[in-house]
N, C-alpha and C. Protein backbone atom coordinates (compact mmCIF):
# COMPACT_ATOMS: atom_id res chain seq x y z
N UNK A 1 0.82 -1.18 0.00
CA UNK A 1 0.00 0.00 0.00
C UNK A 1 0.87 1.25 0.00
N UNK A 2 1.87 0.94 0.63
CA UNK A 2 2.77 2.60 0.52
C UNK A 2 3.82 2.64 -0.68
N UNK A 3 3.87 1.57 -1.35
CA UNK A 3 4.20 1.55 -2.66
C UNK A 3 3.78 1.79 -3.75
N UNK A 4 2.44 1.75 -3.27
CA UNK A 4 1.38 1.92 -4.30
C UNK A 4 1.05 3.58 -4.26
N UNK A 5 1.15 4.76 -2.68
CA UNK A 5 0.68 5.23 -2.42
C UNK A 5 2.31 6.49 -3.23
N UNK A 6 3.40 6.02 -2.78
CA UNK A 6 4.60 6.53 -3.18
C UNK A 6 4.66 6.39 -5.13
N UNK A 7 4.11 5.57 -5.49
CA UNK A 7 4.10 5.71 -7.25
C UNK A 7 3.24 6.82 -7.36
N UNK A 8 1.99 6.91 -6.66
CA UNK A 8 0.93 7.57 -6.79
C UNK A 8 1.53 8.83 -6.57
N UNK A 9 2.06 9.14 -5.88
CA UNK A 9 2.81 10.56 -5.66
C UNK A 9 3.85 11.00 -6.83
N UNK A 10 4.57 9.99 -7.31
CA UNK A 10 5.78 10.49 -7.96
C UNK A 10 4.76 11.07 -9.21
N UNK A 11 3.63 9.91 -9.80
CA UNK A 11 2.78 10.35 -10.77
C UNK A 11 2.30 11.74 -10.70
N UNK A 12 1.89 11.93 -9.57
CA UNK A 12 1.22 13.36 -9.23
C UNK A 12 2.13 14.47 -9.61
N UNK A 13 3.60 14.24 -8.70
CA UNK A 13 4.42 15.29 -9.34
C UNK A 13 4.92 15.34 -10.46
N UNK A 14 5.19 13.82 -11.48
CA UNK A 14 5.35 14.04 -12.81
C UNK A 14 4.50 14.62 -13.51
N UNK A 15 3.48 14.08 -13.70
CA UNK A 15 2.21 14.90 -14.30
C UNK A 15 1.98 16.54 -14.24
N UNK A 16 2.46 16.71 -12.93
CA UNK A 16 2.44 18.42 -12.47
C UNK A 16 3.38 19.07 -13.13
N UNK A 17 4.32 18.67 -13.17
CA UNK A 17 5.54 19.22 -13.30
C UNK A 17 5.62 19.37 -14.48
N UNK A 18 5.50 18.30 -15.56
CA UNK A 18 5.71 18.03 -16.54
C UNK A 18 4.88 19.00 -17.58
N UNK A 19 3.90 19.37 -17.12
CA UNK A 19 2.33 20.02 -18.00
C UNK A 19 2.64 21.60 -17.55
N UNK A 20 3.73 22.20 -17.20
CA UNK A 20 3.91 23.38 -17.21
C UNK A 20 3.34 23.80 -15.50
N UNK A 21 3.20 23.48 -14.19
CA UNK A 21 2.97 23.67 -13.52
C UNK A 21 3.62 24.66 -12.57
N UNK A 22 3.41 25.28 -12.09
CA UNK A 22 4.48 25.76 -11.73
C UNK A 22 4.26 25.85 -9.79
N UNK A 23 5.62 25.68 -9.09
CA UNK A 23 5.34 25.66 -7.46
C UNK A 23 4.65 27.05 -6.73
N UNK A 24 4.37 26.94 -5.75
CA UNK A 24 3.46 28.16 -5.63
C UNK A 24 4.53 29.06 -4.70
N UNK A 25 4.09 30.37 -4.73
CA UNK A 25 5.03 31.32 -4.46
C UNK A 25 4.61 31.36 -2.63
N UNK A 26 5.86 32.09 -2.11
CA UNK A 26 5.19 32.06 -0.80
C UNK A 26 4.49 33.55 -0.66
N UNK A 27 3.42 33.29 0.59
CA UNK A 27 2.68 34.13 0.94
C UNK A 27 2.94 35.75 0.99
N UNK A 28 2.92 36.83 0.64
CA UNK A 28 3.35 37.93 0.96
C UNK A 28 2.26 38.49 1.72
N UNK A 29 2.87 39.84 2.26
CA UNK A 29 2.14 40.04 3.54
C UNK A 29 0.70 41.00 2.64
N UNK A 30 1.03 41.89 1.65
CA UNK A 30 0.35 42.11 0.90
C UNK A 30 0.12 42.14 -0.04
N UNK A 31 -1.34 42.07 -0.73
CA UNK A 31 -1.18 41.43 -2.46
C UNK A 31 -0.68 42.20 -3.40
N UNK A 32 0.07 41.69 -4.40
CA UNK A 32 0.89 42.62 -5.26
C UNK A 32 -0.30 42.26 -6.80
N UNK A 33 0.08 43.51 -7.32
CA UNK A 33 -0.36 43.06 -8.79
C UNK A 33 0.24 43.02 -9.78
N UNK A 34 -0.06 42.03 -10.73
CA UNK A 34 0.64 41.09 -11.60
C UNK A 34 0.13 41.79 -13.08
N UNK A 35 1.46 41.83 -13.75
CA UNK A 35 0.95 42.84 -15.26
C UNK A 35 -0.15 41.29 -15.86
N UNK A 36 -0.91 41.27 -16.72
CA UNK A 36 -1.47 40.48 -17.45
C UNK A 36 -0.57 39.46 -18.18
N UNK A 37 0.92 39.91 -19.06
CA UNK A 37 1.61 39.36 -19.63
C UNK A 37 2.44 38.30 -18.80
N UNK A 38 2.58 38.50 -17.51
CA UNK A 38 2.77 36.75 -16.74
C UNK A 38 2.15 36.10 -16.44
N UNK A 39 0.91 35.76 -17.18
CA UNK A 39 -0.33 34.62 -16.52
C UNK A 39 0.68 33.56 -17.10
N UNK A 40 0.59 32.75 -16.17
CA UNK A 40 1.20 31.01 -17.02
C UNK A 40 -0.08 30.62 -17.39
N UNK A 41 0.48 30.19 -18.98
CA UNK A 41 -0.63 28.99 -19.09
C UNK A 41 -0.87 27.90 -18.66
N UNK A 42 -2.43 27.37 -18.92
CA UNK A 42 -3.14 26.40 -18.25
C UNK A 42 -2.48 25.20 -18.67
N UNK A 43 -1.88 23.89 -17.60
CA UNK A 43 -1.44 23.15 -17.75
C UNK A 43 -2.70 22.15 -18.92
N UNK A 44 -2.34 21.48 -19.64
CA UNK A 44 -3.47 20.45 -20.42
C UNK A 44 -3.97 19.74 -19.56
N UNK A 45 -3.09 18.94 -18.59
CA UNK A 45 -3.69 17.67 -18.08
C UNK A 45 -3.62 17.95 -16.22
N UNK A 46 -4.79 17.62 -15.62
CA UNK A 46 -4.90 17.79 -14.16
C UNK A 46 -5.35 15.97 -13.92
N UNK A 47 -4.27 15.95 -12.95
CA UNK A 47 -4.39 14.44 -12.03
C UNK A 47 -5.58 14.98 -10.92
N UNK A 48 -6.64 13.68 -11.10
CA UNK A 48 -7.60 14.50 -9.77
C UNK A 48 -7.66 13.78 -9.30
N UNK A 49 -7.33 12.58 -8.86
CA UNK A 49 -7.30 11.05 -8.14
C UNK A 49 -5.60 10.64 -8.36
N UNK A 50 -5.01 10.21 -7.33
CA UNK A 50 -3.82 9.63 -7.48
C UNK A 50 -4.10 8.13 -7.76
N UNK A 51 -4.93 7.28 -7.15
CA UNK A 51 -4.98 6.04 -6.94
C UNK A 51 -4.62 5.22 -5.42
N UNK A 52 -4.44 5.98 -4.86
CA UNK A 52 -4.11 5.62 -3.59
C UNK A 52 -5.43 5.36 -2.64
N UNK A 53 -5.22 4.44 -1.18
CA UNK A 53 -6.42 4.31 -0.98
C UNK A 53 -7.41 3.80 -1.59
N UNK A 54 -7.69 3.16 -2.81
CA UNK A 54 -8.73 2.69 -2.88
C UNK A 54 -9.37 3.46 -3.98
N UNK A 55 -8.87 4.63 -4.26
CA UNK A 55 -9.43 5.96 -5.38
C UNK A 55 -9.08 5.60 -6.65
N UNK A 56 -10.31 5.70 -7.64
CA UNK A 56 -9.62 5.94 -8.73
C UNK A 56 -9.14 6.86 -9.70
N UNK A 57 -7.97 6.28 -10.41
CA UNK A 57 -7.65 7.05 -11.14
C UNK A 57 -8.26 8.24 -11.96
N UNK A 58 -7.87 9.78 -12.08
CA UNK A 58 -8.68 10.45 -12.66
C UNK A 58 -8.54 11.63 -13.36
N UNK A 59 -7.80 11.52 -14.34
CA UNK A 59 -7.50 12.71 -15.51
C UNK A 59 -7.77 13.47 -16.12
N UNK A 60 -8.01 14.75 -16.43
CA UNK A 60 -9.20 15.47 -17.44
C UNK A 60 -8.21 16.08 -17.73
N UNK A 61 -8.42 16.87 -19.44
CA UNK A 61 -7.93 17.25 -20.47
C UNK A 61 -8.71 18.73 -20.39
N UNK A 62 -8.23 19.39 -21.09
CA UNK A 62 -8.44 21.18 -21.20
C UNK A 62 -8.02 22.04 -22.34
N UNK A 63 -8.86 22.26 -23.35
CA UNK A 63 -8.12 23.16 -24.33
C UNK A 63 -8.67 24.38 -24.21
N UNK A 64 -8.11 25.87 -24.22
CA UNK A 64 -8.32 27.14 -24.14
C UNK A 64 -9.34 27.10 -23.38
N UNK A 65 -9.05 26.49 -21.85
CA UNK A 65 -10.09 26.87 -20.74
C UNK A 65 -11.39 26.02 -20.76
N UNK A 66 -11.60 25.34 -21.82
CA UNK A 66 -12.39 23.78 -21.91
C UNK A 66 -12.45 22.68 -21.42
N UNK A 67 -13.17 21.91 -20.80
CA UNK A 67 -12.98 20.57 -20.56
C UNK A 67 -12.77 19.62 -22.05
N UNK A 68 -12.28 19.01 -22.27
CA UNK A 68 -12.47 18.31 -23.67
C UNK A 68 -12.90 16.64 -23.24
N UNK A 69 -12.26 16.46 -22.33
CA UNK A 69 -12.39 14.91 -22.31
C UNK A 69 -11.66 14.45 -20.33
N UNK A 70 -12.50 13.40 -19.62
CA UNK A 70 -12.01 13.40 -18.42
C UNK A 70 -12.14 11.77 -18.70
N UNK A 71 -11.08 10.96 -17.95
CA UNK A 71 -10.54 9.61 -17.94
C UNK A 71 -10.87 9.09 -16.73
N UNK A 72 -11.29 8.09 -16.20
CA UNK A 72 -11.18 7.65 -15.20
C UNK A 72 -10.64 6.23 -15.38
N UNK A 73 -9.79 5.30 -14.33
CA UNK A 73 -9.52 4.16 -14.62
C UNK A 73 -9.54 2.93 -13.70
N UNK A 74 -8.89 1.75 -13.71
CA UNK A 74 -8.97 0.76 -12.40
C UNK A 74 -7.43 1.39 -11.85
N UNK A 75 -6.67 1.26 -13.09
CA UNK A 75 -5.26 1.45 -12.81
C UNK A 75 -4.27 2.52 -13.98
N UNK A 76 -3.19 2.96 -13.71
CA UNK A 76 -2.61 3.84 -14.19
C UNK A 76 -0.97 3.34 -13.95
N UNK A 77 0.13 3.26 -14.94
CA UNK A 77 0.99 3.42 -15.33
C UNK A 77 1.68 4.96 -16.29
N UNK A 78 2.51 5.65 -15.37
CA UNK A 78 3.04 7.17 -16.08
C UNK A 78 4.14 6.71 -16.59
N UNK A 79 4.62 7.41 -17.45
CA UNK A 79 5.84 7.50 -17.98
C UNK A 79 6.18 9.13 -18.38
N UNK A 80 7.10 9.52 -17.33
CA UNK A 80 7.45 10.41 -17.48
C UNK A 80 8.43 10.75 -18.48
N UNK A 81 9.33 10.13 -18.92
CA UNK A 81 10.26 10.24 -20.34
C UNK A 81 9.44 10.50 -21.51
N UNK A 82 8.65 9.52 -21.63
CA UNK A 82 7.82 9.57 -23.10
C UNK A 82 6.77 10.50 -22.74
N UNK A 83 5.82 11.21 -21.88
CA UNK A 83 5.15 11.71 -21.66
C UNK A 83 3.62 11.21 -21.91
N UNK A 84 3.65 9.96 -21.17
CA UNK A 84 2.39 8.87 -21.57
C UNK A 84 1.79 8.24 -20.70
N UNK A 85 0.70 8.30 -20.58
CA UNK A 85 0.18 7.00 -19.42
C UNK A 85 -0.82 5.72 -19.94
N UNK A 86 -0.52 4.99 -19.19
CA UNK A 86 -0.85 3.66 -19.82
C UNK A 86 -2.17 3.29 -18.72
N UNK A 87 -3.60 3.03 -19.49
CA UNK A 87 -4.61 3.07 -17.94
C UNK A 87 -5.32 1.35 -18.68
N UNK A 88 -5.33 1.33 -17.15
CA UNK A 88 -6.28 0.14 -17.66
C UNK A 88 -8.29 0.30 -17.09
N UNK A 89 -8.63 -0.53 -17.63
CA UNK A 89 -10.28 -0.52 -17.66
C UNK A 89 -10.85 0.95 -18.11
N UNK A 90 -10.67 2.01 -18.52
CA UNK A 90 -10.96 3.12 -18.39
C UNK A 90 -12.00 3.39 -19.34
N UNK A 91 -12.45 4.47 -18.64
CA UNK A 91 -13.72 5.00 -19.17
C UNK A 91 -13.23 6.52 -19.81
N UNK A 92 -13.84 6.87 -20.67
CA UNK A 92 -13.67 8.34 -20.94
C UNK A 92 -14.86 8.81 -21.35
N UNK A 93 -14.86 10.21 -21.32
CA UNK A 93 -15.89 11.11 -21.09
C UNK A 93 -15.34 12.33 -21.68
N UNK A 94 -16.11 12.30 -23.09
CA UNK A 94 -15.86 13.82 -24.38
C UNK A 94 -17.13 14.43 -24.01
N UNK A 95 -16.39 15.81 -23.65
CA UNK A 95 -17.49 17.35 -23.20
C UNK A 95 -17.61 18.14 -24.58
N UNK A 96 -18.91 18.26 -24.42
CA UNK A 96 -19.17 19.55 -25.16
C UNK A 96 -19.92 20.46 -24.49
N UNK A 97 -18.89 21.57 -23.88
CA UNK A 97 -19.65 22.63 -22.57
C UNK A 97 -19.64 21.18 -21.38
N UNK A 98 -20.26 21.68 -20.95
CA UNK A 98 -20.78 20.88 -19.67
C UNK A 98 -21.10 19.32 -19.73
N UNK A 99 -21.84 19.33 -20.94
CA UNK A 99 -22.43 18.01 -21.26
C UNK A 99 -21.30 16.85 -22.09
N UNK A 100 -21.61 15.54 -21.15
CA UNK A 100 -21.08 14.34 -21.83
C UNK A 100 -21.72 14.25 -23.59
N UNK A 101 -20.77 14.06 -24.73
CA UNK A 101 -21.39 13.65 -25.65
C UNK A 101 -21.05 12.59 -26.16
N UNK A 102 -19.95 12.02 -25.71
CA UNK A 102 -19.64 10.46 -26.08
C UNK A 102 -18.98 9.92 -24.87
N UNK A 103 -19.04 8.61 -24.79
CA UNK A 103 -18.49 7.79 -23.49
C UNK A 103 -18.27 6.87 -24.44
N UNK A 104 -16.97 6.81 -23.74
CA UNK A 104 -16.08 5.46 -24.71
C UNK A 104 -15.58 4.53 -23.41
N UNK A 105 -15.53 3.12 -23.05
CA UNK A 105 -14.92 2.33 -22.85
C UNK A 105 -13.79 1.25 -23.19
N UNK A 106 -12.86 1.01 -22.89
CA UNK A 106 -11.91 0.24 -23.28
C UNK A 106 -11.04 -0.69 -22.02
N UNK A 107 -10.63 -1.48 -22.15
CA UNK A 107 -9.97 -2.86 -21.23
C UNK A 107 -8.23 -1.56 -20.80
N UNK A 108 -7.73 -1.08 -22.40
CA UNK A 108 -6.62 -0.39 -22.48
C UNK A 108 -6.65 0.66 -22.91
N UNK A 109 -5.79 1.68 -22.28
CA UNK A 109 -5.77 2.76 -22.97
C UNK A 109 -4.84 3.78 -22.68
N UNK A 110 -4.10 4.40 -23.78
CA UNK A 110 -2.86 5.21 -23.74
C UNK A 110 -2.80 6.57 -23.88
N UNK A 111 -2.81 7.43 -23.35
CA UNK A 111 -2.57 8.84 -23.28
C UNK A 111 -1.49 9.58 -23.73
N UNK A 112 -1.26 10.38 -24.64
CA UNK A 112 -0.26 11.21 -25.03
C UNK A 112 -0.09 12.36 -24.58
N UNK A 113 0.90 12.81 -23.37
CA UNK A 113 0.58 13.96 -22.95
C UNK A 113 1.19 15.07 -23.64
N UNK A 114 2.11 14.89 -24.68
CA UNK A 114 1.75 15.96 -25.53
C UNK A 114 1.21 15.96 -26.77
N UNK A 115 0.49 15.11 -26.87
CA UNK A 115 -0.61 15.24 -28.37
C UNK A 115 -2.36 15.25 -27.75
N UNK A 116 -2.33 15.14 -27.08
CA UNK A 116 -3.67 14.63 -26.02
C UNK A 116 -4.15 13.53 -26.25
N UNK A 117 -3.57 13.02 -27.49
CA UNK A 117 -4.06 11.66 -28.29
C UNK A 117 -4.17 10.79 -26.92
N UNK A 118 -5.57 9.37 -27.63
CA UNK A 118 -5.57 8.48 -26.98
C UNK A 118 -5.72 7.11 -27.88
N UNK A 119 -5.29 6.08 -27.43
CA UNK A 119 -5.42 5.22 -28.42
C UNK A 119 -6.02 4.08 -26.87
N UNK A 120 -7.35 3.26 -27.84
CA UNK A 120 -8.00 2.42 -26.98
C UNK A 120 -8.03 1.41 -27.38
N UNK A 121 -7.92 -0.15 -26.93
CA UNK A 121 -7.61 -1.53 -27.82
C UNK A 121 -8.47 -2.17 -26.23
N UNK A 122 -8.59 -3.71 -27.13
CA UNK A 122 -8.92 -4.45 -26.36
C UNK A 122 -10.75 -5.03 -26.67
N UNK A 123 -10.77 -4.19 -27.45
CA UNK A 123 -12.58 -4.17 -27.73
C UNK A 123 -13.64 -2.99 -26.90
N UNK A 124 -13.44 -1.97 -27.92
CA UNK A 124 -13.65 -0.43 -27.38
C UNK A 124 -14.96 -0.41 -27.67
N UNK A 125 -15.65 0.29 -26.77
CA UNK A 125 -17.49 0.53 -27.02
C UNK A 125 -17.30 2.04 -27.10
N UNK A 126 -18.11 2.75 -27.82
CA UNK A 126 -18.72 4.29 -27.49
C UNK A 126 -20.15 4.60 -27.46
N UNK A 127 -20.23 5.05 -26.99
CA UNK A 127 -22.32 5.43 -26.56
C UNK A 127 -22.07 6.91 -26.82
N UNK A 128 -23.23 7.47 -27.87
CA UNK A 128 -23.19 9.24 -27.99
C UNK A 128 -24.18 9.32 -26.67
N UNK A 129 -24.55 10.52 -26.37
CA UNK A 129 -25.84 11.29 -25.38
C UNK A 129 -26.77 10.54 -26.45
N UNK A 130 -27.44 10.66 -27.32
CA UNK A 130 -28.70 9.81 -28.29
C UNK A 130 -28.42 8.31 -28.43
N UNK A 131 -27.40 7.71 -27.76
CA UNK A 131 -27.09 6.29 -27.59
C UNK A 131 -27.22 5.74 -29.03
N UNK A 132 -26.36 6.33 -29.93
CA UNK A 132 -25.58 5.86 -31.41
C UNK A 132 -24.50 5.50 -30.59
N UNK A 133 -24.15 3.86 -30.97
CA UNK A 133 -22.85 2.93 -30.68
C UNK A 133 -21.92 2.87 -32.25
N UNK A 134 -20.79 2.72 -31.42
CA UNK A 134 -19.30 2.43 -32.10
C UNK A 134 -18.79 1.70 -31.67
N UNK A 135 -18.91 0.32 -32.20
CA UNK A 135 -18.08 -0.42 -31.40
C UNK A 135 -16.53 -0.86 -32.29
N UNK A 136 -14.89 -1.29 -31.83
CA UNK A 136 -14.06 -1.75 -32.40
C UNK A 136 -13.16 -2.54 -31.53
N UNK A 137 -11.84 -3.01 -32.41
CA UNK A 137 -11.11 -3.84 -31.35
C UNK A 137 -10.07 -2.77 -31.18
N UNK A 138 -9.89 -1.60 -32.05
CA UNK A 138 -8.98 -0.50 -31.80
C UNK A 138 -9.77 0.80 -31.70
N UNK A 139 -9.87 1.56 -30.98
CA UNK A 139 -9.99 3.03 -31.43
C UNK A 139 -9.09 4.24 -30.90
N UNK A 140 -8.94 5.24 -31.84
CA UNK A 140 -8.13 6.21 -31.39
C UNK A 140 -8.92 7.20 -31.68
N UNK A 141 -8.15 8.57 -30.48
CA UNK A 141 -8.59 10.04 -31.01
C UNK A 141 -7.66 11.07 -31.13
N UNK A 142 -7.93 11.36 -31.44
CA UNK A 142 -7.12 12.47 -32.35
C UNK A 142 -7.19 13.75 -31.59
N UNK A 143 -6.20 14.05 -30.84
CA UNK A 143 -6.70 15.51 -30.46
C UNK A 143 -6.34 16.66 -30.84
N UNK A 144 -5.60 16.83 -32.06
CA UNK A 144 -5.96 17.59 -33.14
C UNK A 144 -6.85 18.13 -33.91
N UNK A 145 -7.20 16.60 -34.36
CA UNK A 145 -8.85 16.73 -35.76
C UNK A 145 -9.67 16.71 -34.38
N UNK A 146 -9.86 16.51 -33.55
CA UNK A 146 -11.02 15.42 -32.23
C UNK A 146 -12.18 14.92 -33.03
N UNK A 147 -11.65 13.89 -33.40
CA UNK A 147 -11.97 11.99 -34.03
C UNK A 147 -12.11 11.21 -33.76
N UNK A 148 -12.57 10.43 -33.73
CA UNK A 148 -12.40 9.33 -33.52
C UNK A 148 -12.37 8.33 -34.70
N UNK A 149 -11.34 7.74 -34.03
CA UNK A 149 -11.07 6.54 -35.40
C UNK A 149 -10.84 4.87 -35.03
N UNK A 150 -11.92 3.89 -35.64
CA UNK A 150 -11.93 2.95 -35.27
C UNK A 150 -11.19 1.91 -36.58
N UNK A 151 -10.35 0.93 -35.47
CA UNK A 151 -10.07 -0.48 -36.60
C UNK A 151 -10.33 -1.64 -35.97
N UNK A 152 -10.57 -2.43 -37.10
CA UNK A 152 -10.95 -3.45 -36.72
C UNK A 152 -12.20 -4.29 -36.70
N UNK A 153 -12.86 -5.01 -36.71
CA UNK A 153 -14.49 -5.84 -36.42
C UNK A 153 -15.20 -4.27 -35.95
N UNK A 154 -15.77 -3.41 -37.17
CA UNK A 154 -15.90 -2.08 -36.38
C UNK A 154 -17.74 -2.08 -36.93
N UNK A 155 -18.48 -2.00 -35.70
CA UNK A 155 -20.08 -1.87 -35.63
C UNK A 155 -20.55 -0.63 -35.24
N UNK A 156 -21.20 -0.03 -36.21
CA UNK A 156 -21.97 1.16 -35.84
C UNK A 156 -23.69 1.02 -35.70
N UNK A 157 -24.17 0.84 -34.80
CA UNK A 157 -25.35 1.01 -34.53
C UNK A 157 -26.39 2.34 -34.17
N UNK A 158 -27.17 2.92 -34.94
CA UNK A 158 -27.92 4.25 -35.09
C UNK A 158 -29.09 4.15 -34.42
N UNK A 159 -29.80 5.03 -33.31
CA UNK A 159 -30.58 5.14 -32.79
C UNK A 159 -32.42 4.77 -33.49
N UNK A 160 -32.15 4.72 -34.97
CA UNK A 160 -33.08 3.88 -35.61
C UNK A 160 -32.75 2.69 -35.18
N UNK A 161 -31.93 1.80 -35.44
CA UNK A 161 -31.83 0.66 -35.11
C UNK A 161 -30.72 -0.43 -36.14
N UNK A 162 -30.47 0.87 -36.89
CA UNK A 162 -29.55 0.31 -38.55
C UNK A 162 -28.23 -0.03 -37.89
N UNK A 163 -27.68 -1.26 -38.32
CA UNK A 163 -26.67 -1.79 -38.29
C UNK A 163 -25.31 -1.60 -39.41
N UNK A 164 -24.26 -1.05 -39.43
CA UNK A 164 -23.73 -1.10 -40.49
C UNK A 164 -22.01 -1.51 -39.77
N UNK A 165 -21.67 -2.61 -40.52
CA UNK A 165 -20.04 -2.70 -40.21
C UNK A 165 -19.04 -2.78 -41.06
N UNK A 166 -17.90 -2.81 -40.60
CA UNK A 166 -16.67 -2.67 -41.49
C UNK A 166 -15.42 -2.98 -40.76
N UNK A 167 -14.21 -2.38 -41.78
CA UNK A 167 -12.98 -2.60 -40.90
C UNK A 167 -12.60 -1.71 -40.07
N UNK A 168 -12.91 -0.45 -41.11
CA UNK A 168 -12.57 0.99 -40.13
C UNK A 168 -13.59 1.81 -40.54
N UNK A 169 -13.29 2.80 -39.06
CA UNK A 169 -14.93 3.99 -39.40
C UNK A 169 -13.90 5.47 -38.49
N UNK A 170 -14.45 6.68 -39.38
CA UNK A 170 -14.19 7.77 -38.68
C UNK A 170 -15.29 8.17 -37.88
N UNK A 171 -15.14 9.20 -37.41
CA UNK A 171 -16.04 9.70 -36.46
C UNK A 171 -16.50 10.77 -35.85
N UNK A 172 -17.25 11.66 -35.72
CA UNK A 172 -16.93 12.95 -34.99
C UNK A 172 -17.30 12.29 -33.82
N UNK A 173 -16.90 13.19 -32.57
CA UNK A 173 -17.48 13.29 -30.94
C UNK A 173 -18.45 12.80 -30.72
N UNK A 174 -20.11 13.29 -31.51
CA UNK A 174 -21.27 13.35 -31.17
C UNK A 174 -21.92 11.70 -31.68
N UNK A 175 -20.88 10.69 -32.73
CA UNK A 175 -21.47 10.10 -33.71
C UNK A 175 -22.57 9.96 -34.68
N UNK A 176 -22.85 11.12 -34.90
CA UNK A 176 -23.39 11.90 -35.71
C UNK A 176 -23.21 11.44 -37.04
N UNK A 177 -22.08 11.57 -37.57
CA UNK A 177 -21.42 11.34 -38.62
C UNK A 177 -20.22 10.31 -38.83
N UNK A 178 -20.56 9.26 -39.07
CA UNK A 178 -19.59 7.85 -38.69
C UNK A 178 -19.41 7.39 -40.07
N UNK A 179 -18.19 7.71 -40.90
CA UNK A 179 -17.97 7.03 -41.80
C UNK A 179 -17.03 5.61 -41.93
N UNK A 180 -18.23 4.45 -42.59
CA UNK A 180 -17.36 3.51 -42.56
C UNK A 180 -16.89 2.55 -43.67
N UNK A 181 -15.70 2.48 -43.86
CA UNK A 181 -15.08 1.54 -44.48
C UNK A 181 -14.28 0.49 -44.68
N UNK A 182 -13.93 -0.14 -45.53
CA UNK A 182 -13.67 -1.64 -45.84
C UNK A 182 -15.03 -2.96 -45.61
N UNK A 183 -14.26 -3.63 -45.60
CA UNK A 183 -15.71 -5.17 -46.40
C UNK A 183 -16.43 -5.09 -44.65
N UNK A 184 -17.51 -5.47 -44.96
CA UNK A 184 -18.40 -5.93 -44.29
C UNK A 184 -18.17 -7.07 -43.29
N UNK A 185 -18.12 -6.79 -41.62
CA UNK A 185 -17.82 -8.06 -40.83
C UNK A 185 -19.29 -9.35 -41.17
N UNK A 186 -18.22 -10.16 -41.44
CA UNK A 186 -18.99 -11.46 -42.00
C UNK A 186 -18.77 -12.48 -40.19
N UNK A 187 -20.14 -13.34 -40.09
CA UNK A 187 -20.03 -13.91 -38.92
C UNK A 187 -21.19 -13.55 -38.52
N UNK A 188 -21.16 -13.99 -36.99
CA UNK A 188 -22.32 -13.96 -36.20
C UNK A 188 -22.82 -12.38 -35.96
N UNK A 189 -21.72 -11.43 -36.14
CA UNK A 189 -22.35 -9.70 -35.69
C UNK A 189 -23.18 -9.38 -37.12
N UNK A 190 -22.81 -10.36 -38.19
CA UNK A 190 -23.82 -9.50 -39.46
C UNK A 190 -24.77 -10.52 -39.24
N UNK A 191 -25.13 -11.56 -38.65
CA UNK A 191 -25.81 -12.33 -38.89
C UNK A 191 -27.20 -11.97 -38.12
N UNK A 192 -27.37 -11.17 -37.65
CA UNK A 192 -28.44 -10.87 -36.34
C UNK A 192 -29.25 -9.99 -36.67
C-alpha cells in the first residue's frame, strides 16, 4: 500500500511538473499586482485522483479553458520520459460545454501527454448522449482533428436501429457522422 501510495505521488508530481505547472510562491504580507503578460498557461492535463487508498484514477484534459475529455480508470501506469500513461479498464468522457457527448470504454488505454491523443484496444465501445454505438477492437482520437477513429471488427449502430459494419470507421465526438469503411464483418455480428 505505501508503494502503491509513493508511485501515486511520484505520478502526481510528474504529471504536475511536466504540463507546465508551476510551485506556488510564498505568501506575501500584501497582495501585489501582476501585469497580465505573466499569466502562465493552463497546464493540459490535471491528475484528480492519485490512486491511492482505494481511489480511482482520474485525468481530465483542457483546451483554451475547456474541458475536452475526463478519464477515469482501475489502474494507471506514467511514464514520465515519453510523456504517456498507460490506464487500464478506463472509461472516458468527451465534453461539449458541460455536457457528456460520447463515453467510450476500453480494457486499455494510452494517453499522449503531448498530443492529447488516446489510443484504446482491447474491444472499445462508445455510446453518444442519443445512444448511437461504435463499437471496435482499436480506437483512437485524435486531439488535433477530435476523431475518432476505429479499426478493426468495427459496428456502428444508429438510434433507428440500422446496423452497419466494417474494418474501419471515422467519427466525430457526437457520432453523428460515422464514416465507414472496408468489407463488411462477415459472422455472427452481421448475422443478427
Amino acid at each position: 500500500m505505501l508503494l502503491r501510495r509513493a508511485i501515486a505521488v511520484a505520478l502526481l508530481a510528474t504529471v504536475l511538473s511536466s504540463c507546465g505547472s508551476h510551485p506556488a510562491a510564498p505568501r506575501a504580507a500584501a497582495p501585489t499586482a501582476r501585469p497580465a503578460t505573466t499569466a502562465h498557461p493552463e497546464p493540459a492535463y490535471h491528475l484528480i485522483e492519485s490512486g491511492a487508498g482505494g481511489k480511482t484514477p482520474f485525468v481530465k484534459n483542457y483546451a483554451h479553458g475547456a474541458l475536452v475529455y475526463s478519464l477515469k480508470a482501475a489502474g494507471v501506469t506514467y511514464s514520465s520520459s515519453q510523456r504517456s500513461g498507460a490506464f487500464s479498464k478506463a472509461t472516458i468522457y468527451f465534453y461539449k460545454g458541460s455536457a457528456v457527448r460520447v463515453t467510450v470504454t476500453a480494457p486499455n488505454a494510452t494517453v499522449d501527454g503531448n498530443t492529447s491523443d488516446i489510443v484504446m484496444r482491447g474491444g472499445v465501445h462508445a455510446r453518444s448522449s442519443d445512444n448511437t454505438t461504435l463499437t471496435s477492437d482499436t480506437m483512437t482520437y485524435n486531439g488535433k482533428t477530435k476523431l475518432l477513429n476505429a479499426i478493426g471488427h468495427v459496428t456502428a449502430t444508429g438510434t433507428s436501429g440500422m446496423v452497419v459494419t466494417g474494418d474501419h470507421a471515422r467519427a466525430d465526438l457526437d457520432l453523428q457522422t460515422v464514416n465507414i469503411t472496408g468489407a463488411p464483418v462477415t459472422g455472427s455480428q452481421s448475422q443478427q
